[in-house]
Structures are given as structure tokens and as C-alpha cells.
N, C-alpha and C. Protein backbone atom coordinates (compact mmCIF):
# COMPACT_ATOMS: atom_id res chain seq x y z
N UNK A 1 62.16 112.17 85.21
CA UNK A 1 62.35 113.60 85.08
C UNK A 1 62.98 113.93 83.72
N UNK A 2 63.97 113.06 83.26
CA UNK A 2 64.34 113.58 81.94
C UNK A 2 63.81 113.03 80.86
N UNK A 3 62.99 112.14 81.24
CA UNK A 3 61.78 112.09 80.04
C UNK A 3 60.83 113.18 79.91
N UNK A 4 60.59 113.81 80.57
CA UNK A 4 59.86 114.93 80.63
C UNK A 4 60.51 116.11 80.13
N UNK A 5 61.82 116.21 80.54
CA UNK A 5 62.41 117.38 79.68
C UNK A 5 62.77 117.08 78.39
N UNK A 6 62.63 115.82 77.76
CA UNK A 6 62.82 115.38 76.83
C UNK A 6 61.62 115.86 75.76
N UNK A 7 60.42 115.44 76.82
CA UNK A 7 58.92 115.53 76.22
C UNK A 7 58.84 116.86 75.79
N UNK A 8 59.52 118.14 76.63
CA UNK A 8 59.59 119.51 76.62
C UNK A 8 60.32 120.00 75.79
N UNK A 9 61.15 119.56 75.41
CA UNK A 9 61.82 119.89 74.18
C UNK A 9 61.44 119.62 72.91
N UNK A 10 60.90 118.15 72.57
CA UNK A 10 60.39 118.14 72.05
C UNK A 10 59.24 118.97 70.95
N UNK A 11 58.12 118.91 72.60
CA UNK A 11 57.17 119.75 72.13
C UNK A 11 57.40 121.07 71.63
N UNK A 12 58.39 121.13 72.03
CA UNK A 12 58.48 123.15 71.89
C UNK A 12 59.15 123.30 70.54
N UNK A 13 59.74 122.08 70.26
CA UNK A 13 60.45 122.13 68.77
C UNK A 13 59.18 121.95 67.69
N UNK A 14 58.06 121.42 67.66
CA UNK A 14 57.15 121.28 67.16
C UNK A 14 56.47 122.00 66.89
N UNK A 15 56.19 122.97 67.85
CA UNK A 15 55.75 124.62 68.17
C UNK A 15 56.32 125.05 67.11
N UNK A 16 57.60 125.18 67.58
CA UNK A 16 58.21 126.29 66.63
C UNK A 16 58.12 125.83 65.23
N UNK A 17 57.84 124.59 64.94
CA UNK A 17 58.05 124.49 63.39
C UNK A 17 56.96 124.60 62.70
N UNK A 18 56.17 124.31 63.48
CA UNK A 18 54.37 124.71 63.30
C UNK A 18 54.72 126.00 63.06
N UNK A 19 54.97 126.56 64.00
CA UNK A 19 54.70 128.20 63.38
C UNK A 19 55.15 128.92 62.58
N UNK A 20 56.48 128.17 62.44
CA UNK A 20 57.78 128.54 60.98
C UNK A 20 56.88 128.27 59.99
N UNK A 21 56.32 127.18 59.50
CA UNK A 21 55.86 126.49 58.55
C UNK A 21 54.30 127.49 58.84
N UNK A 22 53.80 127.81 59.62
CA UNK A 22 52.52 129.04 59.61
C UNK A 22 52.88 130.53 58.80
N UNK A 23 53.74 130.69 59.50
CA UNK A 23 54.24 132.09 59.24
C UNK A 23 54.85 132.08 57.31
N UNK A 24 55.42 131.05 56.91
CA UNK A 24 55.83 130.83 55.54
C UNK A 24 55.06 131.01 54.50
N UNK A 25 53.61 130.01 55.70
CA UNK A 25 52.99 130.08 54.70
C UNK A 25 52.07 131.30 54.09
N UNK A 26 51.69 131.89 55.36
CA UNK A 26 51.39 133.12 55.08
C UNK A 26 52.02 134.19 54.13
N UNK A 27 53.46 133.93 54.02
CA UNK A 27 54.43 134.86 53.34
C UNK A 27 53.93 134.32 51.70
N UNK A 28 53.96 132.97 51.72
CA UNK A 28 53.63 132.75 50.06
C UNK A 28 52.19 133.04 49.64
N UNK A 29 51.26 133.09 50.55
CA UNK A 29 49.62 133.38 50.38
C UNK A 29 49.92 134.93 49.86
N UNK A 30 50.94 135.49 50.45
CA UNK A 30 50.75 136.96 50.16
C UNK A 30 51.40 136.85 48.84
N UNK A 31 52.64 136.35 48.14
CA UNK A 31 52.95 136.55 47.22
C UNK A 31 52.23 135.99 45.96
N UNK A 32 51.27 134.70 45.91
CA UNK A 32 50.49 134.23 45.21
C UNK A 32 48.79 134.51 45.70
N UNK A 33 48.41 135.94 46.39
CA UNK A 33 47.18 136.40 46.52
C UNK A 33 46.74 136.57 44.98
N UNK A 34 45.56 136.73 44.38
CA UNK A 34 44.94 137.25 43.37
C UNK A 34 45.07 139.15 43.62
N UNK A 35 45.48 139.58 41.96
CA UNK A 35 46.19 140.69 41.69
C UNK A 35 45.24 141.41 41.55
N UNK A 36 45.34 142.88 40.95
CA UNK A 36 43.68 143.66 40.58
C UNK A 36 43.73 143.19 38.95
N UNK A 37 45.13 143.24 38.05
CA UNK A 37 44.81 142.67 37.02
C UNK A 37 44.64 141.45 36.54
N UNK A 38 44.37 140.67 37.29
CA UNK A 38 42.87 138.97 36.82
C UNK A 38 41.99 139.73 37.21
N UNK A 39 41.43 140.80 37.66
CA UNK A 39 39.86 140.82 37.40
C UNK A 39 39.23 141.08 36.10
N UNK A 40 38.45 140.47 35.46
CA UNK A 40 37.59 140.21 34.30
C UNK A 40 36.59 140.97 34.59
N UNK A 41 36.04 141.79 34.00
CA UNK A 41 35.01 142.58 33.99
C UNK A 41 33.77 142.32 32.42
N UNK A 42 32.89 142.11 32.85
CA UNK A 42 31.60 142.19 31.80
C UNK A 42 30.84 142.89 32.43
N UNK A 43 30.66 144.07 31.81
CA UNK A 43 29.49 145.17 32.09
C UNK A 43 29.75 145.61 33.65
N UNK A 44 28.13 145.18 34.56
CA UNK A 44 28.82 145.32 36.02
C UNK A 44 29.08 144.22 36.68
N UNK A 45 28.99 142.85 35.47
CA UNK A 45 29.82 141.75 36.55
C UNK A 45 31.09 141.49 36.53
N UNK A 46 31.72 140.63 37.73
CA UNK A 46 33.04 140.76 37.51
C UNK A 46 33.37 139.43 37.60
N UNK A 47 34.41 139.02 37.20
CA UNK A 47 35.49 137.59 37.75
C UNK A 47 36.50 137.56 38.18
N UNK A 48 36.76 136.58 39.61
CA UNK A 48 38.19 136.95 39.68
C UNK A 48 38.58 135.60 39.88
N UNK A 49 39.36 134.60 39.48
CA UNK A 49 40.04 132.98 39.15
C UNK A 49 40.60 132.75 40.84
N UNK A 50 40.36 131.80 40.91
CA UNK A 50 41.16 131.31 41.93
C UNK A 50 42.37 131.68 42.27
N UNK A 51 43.10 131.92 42.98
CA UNK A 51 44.64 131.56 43.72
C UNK A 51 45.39 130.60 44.15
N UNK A 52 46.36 130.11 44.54
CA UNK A 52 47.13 129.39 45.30
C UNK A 52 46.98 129.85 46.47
N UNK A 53 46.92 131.10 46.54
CA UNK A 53 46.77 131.83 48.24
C UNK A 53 45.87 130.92 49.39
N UNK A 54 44.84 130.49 48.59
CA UNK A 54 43.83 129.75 49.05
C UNK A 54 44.47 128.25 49.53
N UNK A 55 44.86 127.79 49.09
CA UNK A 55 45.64 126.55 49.75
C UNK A 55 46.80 126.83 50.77
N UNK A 56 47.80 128.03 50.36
CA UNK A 56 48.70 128.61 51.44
C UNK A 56 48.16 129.05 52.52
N UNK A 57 46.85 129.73 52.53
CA UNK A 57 46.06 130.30 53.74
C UNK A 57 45.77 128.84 54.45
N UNK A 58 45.02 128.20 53.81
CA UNK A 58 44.46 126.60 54.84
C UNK A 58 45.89 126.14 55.60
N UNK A 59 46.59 126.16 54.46
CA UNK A 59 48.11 125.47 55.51
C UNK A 59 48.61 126.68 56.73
N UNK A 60 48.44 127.46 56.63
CA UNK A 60 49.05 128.30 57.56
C UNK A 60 48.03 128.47 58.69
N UNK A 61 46.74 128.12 58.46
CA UNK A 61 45.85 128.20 59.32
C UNK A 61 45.84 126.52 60.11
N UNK A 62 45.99 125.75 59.69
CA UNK A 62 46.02 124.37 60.53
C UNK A 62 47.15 124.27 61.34
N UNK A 63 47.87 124.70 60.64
CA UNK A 63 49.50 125.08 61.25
C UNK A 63 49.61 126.37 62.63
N UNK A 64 49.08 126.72 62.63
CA UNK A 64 48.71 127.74 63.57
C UNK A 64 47.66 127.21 64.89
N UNK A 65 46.62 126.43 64.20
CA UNK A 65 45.83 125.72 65.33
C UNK A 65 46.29 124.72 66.15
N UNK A 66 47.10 123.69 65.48
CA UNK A 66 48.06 122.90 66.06
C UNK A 66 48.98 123.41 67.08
N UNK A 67 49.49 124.25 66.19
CA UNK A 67 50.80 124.77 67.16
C UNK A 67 50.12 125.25 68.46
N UNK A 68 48.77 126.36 68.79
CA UNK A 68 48.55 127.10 69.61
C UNK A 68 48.17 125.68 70.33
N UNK A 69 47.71 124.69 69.97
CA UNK A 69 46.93 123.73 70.88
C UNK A 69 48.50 123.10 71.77
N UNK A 70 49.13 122.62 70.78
CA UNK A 70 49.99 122.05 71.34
C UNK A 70 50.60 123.01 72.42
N UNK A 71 51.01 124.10 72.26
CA UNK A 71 51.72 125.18 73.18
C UNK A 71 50.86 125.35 74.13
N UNK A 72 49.46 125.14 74.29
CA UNK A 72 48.78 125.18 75.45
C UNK A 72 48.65 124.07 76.51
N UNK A 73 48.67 123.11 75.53
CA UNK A 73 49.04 121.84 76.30
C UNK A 73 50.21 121.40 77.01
N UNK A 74 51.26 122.15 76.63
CA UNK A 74 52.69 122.53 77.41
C UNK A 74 52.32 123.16 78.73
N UNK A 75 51.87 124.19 78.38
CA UNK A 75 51.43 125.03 79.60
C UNK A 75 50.69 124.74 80.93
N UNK A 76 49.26 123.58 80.28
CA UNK A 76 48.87 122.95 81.12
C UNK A 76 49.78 121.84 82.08
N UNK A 77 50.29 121.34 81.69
CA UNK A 77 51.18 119.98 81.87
C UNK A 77 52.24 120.80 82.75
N UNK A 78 52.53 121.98 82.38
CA UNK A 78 53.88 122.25 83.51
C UNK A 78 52.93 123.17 84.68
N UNK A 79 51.58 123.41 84.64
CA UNK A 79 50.43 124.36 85.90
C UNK A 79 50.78 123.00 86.70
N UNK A 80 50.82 122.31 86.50
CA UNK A 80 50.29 121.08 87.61
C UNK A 80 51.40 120.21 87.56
N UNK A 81 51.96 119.84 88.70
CA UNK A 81 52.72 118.79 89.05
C UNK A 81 52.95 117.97 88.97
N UNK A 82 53.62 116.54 88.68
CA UNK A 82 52.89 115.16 88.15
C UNK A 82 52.43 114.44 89.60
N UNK A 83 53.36 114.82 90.86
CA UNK A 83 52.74 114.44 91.97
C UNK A 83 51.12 114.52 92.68
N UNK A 84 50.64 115.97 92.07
CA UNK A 84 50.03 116.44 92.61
C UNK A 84 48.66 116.47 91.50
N UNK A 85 48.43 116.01 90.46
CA UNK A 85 47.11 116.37 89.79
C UNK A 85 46.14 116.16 90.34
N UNK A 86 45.55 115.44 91.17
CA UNK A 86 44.61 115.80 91.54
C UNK A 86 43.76 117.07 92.40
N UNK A 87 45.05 117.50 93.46
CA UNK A 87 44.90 118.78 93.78
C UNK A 87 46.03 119.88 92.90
N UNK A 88 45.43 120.05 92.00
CA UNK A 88 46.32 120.90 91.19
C UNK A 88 45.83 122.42 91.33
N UNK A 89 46.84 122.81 91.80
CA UNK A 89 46.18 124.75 91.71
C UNK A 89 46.93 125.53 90.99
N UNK A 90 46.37 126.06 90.00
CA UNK A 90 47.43 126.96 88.66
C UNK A 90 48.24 127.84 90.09
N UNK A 91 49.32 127.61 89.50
CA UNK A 91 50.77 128.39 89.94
C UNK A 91 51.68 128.74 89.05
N UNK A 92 50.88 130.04 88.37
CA UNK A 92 51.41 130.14 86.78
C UNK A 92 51.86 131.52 87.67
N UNK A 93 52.43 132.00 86.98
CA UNK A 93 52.92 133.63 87.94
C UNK A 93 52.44 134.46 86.61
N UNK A 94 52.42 135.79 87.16
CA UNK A 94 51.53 136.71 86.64
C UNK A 94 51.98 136.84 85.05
N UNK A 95 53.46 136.52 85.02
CA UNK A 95 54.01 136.94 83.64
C UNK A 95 53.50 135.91 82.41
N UNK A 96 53.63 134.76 82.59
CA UNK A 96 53.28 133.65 82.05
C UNK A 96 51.47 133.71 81.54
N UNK A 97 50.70 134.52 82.89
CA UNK A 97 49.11 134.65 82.64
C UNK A 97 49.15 135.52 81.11
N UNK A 98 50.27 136.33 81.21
CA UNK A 98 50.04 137.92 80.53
C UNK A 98 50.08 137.37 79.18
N UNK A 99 50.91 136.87 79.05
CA UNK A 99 51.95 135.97 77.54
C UNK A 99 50.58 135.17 77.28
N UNK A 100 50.20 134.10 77.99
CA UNK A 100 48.48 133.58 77.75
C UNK A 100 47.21 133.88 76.93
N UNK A 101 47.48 135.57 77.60
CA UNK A 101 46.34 136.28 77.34
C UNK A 101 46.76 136.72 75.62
N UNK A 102 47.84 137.13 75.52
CA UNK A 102 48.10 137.48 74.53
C UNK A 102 48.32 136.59 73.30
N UNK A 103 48.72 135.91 74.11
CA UNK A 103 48.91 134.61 72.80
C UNK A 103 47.14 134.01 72.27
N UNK A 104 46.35 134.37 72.79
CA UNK A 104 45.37 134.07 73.10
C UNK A 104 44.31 135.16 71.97
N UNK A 105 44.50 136.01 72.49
CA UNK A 105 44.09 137.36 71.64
C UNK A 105 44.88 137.58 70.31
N UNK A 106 45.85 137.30 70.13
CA UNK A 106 46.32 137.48 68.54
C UNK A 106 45.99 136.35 67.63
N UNK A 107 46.56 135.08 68.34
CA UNK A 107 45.74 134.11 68.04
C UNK A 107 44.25 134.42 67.19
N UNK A 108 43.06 134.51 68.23
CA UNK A 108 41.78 134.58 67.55
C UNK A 108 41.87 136.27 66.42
N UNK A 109 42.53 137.09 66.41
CA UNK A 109 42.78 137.92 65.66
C UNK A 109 43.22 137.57 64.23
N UNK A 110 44.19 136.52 64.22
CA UNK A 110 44.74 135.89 63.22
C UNK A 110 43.97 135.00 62.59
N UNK A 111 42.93 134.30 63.68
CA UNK A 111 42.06 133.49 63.13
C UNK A 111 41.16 134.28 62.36
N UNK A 112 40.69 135.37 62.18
CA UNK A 112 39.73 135.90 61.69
C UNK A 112 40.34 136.80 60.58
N UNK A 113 41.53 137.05 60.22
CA UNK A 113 42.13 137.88 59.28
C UNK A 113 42.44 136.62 58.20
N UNK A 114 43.15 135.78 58.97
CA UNK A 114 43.64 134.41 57.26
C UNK A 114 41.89 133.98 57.07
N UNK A 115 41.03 133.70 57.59
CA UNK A 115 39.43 133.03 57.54
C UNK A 115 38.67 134.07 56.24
N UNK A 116 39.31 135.31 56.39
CA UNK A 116 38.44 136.35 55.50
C UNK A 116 39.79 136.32 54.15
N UNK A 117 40.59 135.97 54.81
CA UNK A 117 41.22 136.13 53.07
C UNK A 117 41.46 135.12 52.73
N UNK A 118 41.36 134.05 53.56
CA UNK A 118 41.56 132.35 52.51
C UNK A 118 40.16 132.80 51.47
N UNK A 119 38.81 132.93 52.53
CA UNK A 119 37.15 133.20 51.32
C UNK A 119 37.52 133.81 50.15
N UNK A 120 38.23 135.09 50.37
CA UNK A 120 37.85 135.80 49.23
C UNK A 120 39.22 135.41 48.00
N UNK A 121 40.02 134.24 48.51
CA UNK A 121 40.82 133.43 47.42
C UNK A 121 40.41 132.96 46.54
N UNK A 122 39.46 132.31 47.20
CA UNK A 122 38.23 131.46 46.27
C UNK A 122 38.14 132.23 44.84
N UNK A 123 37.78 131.18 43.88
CA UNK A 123 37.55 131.54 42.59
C UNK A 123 35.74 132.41 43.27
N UNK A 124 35.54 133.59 42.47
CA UNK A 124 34.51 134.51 42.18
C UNK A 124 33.74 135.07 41.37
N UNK A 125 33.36 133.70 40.65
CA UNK A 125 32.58 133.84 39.47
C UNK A 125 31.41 134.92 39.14
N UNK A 126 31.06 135.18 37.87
CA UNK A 126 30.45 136.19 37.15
C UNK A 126 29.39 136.22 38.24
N UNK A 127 28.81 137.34 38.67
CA UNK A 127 27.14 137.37 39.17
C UNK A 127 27.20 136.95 40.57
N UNK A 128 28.46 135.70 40.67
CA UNK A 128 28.68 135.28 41.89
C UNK A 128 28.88 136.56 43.46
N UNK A 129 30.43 136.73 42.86
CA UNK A 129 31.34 137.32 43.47
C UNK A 129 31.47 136.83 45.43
N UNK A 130 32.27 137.61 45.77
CA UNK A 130 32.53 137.02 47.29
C UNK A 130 31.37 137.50 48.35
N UNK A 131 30.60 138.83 48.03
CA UNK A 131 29.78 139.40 49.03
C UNK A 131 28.85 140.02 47.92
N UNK A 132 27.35 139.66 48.30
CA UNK A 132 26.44 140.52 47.55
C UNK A 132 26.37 140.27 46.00
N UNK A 133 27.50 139.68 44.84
CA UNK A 133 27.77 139.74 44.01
C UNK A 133 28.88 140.62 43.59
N UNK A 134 29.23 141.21 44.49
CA UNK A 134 30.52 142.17 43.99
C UNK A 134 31.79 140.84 44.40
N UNK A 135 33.09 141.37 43.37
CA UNK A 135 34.51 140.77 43.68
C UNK A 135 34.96 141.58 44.63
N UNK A 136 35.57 140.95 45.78
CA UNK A 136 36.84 141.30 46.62
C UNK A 136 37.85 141.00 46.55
N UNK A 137 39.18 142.06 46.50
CA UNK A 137 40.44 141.14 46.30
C UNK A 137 40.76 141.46 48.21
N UNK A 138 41.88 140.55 48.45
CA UNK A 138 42.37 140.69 49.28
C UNK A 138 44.09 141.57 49.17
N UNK A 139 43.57 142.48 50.04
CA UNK A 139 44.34 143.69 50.49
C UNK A 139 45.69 143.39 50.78
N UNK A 140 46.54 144.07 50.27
CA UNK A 140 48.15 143.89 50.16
C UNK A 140 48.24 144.35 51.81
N UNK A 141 48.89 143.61 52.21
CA UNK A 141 49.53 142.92 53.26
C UNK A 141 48.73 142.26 54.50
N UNK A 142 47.64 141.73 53.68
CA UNK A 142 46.41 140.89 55.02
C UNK A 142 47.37 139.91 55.84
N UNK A 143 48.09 138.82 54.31
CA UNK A 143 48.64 137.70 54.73
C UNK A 143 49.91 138.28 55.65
N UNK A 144 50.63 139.22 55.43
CA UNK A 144 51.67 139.88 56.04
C UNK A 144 51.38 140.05 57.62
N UNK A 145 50.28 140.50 57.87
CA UNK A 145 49.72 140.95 58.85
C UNK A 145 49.41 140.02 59.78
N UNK A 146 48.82 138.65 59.27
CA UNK A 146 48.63 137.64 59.54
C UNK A 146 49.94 137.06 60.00
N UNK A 147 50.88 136.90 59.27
CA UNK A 147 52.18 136.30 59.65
C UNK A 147 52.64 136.92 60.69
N UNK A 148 52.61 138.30 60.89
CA UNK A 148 53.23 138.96 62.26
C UNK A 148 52.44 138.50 63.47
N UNK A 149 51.15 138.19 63.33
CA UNK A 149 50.19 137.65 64.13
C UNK A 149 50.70 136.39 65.01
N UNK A 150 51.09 135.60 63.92
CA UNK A 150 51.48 134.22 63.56
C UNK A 150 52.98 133.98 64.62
N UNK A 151 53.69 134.92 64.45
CA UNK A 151 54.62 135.08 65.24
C UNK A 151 54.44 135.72 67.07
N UNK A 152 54.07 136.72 66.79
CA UNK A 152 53.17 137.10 68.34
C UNK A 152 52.70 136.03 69.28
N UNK A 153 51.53 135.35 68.52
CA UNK A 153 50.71 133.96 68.96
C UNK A 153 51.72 132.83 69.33
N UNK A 154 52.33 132.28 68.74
CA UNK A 154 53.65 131.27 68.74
C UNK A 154 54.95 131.50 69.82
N UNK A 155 55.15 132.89 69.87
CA UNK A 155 56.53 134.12 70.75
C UNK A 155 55.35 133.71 71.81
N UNK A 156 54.51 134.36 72.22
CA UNK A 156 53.76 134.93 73.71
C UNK A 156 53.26 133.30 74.08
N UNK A 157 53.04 132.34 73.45
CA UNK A 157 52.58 130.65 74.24
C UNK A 157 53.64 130.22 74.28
N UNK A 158 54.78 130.06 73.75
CA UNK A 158 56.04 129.68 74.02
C UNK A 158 56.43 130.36 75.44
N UNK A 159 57.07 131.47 75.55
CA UNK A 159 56.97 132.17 76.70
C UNK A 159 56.12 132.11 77.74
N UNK A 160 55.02 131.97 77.47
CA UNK A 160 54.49 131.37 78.80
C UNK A 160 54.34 130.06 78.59
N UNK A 161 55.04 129.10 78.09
CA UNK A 161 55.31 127.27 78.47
C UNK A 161 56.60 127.93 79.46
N UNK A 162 57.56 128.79 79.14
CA UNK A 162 58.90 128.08 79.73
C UNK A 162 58.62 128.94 80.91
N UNK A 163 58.02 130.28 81.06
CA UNK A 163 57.83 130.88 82.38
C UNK A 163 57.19 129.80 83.18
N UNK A 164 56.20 129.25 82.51
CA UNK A 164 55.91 128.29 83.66
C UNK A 164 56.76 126.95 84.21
N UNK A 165 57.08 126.45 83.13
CA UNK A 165 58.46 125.79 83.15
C UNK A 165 58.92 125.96 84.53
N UNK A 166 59.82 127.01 84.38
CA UNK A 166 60.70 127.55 85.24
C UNK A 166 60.23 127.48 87.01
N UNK A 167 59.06 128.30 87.26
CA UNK A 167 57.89 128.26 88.34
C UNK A 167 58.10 126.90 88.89
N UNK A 168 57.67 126.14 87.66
CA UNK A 168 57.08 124.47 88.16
C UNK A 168 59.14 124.12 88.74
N UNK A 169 59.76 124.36 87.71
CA UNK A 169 61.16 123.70 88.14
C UNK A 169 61.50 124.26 89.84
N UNK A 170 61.10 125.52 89.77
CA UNK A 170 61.59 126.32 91.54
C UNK A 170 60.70 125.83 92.63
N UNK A 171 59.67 125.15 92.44
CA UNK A 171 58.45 125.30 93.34
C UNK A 171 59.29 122.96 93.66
N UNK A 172 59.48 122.84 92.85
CA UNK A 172 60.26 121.06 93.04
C UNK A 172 61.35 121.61 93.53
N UNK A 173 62.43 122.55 93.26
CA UNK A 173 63.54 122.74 93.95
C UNK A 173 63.25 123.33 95.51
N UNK A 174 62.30 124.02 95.67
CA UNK A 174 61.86 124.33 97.10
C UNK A 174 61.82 123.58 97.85
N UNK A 175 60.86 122.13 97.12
CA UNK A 175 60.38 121.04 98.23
C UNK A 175 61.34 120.11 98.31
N UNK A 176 62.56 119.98 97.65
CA UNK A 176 63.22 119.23 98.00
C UNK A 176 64.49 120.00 99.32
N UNK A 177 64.68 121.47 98.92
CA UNK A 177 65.39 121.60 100.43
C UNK A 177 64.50 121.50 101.42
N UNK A 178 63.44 121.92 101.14
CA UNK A 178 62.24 121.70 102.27
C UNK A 178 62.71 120.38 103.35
N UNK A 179 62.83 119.32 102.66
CA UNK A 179 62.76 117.84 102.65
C UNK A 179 63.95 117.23 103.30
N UNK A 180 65.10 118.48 102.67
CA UNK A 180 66.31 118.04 103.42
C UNK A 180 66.52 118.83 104.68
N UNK A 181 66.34 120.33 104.87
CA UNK A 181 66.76 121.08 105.98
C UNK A 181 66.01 120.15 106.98
């Protein structure tokens, strides 16, 4: 048993640093995004140089996938009993589903906001550009936006590991007065 709360602590410290180290990175993607003045203009083509943003976005995005995986894998591991996996029936309570859902939904929200502004980090050469041939910069406060994401996603799977946590801890404390009355 206290290897397991050991395991739980653990994991949840990992979480969180995943997502510290997500959320950071997002904060520096925003401060080293590409500006409007690097765009290079010839006639109607344009250039816009690479960023650092582009490497801060990848880190904050692996860092984010990890973490959500791992925090789900918490979740699973405390639905089911260690006595009981084979008949395992989610006994997640409604609050823990909610936190799920949400962690779940900002999550893929986040996935699709850092995915469009790591691209348009990318160096955007003459004629090239990010769409069609035109330059895109990325919009003052994507990565910002992303980071609040980042936090939501990380807050709402955490919260539902320990709601369930908790469930799984009352539902073993049941069966053991069970066992004694």
C-alpha cells in the first residue's frame, strides 16, 4: 500500500513538473515569437527568419503530452482496484468525470493552438511563406493563451487523479469495516 502512495506521489510530482516546464515554455515561445519588424519585404514577397519560439513551442508541446498521458494513467490505475482488475467497473464519481472531460477538451484545444504557432515559427522564405505564399506572424498572446490552456489541462487531470484517489481510498475503507462488523 505505501508503495503505491509512493508511486502516487511520485507521479503527480512529474505531472506537475511536466506542466511547469510546459507552461514556461510557452511563456518564452511568446517572448522569443518572430516580431512584425523581421519581416523583409521585396515587392509582394515577403520573409520572415526563423525563431526560437519554434523550439520553445516543441518543448512545451511534448511536455504537455507526457504530462496529460501520465495524469491519465494515474487516473486509470486508481478506476480499478489492484484486487479487482479483472472485474473492474469505473467508480470514478461524477466530479472527477467532469475534471476528465475538461482536461481533455483544453488539452486538444492547446494541441491545436501551440501546432499552428510552432508552423508559422518556421523560417518563411521569399515566395515561400506559411500559407498560399503569404507570411504569417503569430499573434501576441497565442503562446500566452496556450500556457493558460497548459495550466487548465494539468489543474482539471490532476484533480481528477486525486478525486479518484480519494473514491478508490473510501470504497477500501468501506470493505474493510465491512469485513470487520
Amino acid at each position: 500500500m505505501e508503495k503505491h502512495q509512493y508511486g502516487f506521489a511520485l507521479s503527480f510530482c512529474i505531472v506537475v513538473s511536466l506542466g511547469l516546464a510546459s507552461f514556461l515554455s510557452c511563456i518564452a515561445a511568446e517572448l522569443k515569437r518572430t516580431k512584425i519588424k523581421d519581416i523583409k519585404l521585396d515587392g509582394k514577397l515577403c520573409y520572415l527568419p526563423g525563431s526560437h519560439a519554434f523550439g520553445f513551442g516543441i518543448a512545451a508541446l511534448v511536455c504537455l503530452l507526457i504530462a496529460q498521458i501520465i495524469g491519465n494513467l494515474i487516473i486509470c490505475m486508481n478506476s480499478c482496484s489492484r484486487e479487482e482488475r479483472n472485474d473492474c467497473k469505473t467508480r470514478r464519481p461524477r466530479t472527477a468525470s467532469i475534471l476528465l472531460s475538461i482536461s481533455w477538451l483544453s488539452f486538444g484545444i492547446a494541441v491545436i493552438l501551440m501546432s499552428v504557432a510552432i508552423s508559422m515559427s518556421r523560417s518563411q522564405p521569399y515566395g515561400k511563406g506559411w500559407l498560399d505564399g503569404e507570411c504569417y506572424l503569430v499573434k501576441d498572446g497565442t503562446y500566452i493563451g496556450s500556457a493558460i490552456l497548459v495550466l487548465i489541462t494539468i489543474g482539471s487531470a490532476l484533480g481528477s487523479a486525486i478525486t479518484t484517489k480519494r473514491k478508490s481510498q473510501t470504497d477500501k475503507g468501506q470493505k474493510i469495516h465491512a469485513q470487520v462488523g
